[in-house]
N, C-alpha and C. Protein backbone atom coordinates (compact mmCIF):
# COMPACT_ATOMS: atom_id res chain seq x y z
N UNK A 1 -5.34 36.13 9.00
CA UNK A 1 -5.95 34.82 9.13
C UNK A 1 -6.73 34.75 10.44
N UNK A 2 -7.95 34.54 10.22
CA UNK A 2 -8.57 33.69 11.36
C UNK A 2 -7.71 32.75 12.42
N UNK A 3 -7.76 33.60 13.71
CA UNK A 3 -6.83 32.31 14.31
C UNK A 3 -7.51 31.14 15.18
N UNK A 4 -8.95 31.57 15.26
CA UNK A 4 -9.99 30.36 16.02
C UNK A 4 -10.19 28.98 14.74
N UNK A 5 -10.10 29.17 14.15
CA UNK A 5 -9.88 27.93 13.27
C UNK A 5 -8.55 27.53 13.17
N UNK A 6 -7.70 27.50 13.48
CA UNK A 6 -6.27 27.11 13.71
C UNK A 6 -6.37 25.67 14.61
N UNK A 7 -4.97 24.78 14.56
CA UNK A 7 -4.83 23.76 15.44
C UNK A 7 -4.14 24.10 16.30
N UNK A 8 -3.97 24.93 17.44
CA UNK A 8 -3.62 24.85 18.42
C UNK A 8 -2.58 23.95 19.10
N UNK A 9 -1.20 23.86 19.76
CA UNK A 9 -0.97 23.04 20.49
C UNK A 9 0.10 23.96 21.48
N UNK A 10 0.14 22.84 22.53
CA UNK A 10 1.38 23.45 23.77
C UNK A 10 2.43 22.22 23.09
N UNK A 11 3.83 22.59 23.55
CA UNK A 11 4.90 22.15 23.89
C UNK A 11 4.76 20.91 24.69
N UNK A 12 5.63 19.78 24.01
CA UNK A 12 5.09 18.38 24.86
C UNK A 12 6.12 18.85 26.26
N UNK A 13 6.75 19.81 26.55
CA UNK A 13 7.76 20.25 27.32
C UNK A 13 6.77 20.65 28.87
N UNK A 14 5.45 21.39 28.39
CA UNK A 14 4.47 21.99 29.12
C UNK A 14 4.26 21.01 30.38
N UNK A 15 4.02 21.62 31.34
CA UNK A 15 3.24 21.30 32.40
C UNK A 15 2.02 20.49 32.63
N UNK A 16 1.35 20.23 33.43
CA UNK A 16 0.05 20.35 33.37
C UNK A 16 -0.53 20.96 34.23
N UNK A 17 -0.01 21.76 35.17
CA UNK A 17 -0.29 23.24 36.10
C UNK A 17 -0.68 24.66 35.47
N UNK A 18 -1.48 24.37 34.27
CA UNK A 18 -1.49 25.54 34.05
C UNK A 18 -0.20 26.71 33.71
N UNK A 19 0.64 26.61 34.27
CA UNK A 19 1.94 27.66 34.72
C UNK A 19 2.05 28.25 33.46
N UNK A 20 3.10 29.58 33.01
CA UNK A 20 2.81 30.56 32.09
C UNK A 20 3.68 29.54 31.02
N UNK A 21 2.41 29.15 30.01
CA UNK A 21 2.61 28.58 28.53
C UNK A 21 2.39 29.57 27.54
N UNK A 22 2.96 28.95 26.60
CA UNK A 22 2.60 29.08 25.12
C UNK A 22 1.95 28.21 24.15
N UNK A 23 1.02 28.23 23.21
CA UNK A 23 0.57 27.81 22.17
C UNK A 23 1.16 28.27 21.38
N UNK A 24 0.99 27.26 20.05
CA UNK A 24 1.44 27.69 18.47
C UNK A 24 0.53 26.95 17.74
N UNK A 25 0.06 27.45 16.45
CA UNK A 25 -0.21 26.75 15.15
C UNK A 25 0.77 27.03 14.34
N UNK A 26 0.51 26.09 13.55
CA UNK A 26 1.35 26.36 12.33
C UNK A 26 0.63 26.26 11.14
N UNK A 27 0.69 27.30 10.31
CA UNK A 27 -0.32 27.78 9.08
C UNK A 27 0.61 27.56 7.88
N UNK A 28 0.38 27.45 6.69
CA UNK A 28 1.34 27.91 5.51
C UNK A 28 2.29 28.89 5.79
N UNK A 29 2.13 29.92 6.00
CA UNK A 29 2.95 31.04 5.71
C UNK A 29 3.87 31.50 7.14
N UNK A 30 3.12 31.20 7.95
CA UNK A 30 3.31 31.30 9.52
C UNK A 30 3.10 30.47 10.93
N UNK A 31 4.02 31.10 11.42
CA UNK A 31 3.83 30.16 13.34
C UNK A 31 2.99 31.30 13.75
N UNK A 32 1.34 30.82 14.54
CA UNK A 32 1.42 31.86 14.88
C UNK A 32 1.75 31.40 16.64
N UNK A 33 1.69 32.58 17.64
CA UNK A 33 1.46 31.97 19.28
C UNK A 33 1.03 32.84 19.75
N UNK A 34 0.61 32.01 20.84
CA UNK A 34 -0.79 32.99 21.44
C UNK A 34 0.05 31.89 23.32
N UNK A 35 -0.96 33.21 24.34
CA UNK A 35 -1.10 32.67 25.60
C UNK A 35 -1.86 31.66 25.75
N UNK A 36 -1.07 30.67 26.39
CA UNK A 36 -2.69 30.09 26.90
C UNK A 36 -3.43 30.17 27.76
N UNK A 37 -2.67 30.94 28.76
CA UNK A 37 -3.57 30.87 29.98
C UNK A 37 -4.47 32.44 29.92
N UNK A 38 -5.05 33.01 28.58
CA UNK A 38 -5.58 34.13 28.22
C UNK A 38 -6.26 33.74 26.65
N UNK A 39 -6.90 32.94 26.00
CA UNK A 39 -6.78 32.96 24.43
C UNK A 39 -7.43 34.21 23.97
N UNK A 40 -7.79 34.95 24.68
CA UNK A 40 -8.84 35.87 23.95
C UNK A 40 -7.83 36.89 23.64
N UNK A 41 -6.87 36.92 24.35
CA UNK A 41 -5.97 37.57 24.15
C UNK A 41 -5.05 37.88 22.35
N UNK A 42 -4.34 38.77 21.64
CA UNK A 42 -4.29 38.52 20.42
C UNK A 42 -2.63 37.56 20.14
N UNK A 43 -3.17 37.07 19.38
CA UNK A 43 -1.70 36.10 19.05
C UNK A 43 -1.07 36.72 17.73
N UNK A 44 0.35 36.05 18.19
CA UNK A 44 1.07 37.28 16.55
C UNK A 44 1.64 36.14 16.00
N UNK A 45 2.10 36.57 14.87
CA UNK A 45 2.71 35.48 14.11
C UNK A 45 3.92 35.80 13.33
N UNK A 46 4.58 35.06 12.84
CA UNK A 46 6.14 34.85 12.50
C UNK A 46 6.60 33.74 11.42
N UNK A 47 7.24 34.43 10.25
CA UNK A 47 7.47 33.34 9.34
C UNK A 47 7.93 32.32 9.93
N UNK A 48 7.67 31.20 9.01
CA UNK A 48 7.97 30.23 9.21
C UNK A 48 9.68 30.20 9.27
N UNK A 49 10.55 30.92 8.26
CA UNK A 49 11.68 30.64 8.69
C UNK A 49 12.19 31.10 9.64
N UNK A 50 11.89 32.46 10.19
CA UNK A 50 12.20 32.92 11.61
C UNK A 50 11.75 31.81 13.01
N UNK A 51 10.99 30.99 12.58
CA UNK A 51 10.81 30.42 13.96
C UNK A 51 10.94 29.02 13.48
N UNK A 52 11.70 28.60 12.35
CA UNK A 52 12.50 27.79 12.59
C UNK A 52 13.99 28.17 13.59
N UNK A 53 14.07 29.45 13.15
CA UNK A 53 16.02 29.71 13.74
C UNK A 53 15.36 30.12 14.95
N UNK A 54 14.00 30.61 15.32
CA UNK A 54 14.11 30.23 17.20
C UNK A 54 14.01 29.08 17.17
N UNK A 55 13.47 28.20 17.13
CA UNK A 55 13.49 26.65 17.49
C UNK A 55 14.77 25.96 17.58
N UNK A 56 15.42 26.28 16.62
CA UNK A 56 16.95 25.66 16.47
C UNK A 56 17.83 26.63 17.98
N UNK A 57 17.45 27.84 17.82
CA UNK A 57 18.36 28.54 19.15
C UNK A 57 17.78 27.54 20.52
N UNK A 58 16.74 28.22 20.61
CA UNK A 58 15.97 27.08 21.76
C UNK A 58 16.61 25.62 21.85
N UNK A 59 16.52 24.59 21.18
CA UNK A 59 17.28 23.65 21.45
C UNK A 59 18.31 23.53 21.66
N UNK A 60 19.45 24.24 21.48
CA UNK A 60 20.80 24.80 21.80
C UNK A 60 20.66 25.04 23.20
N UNK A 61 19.83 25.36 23.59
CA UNK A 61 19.63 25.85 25.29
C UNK A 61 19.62 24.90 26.27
């Protein structure tokens, strides 16, 4: 998938310093994430149910 047509977002958790973030979209099939402080950089992606069970670990934290 094309990931420049994607919606993009940071974590309402994020900064606004710039400091080392993450982006995600979320597509049908996949999360993908990418850097933000690099986009050209390549972003990978991860079923959707795998990054539900990070999300759920993460909040546990």
């Amino acid at each position: 998938m094309e990931t420049a047509a994607l919606a993009w977002f940071k974590s309402s958790h994020s900064g606004t310093q710039g400091n080392d973030c993450v982006e995600v979209a979320i597509a049908e099939q996949a999360v993908h994430v990418r850097n933000s402080k690099d986009v050209t950089l390549p972003a990978f992606a991860i079923g959707r149910e795998g990054w539900g069970r990070f999300a759920r670990f993460a909040s546990e934290r």
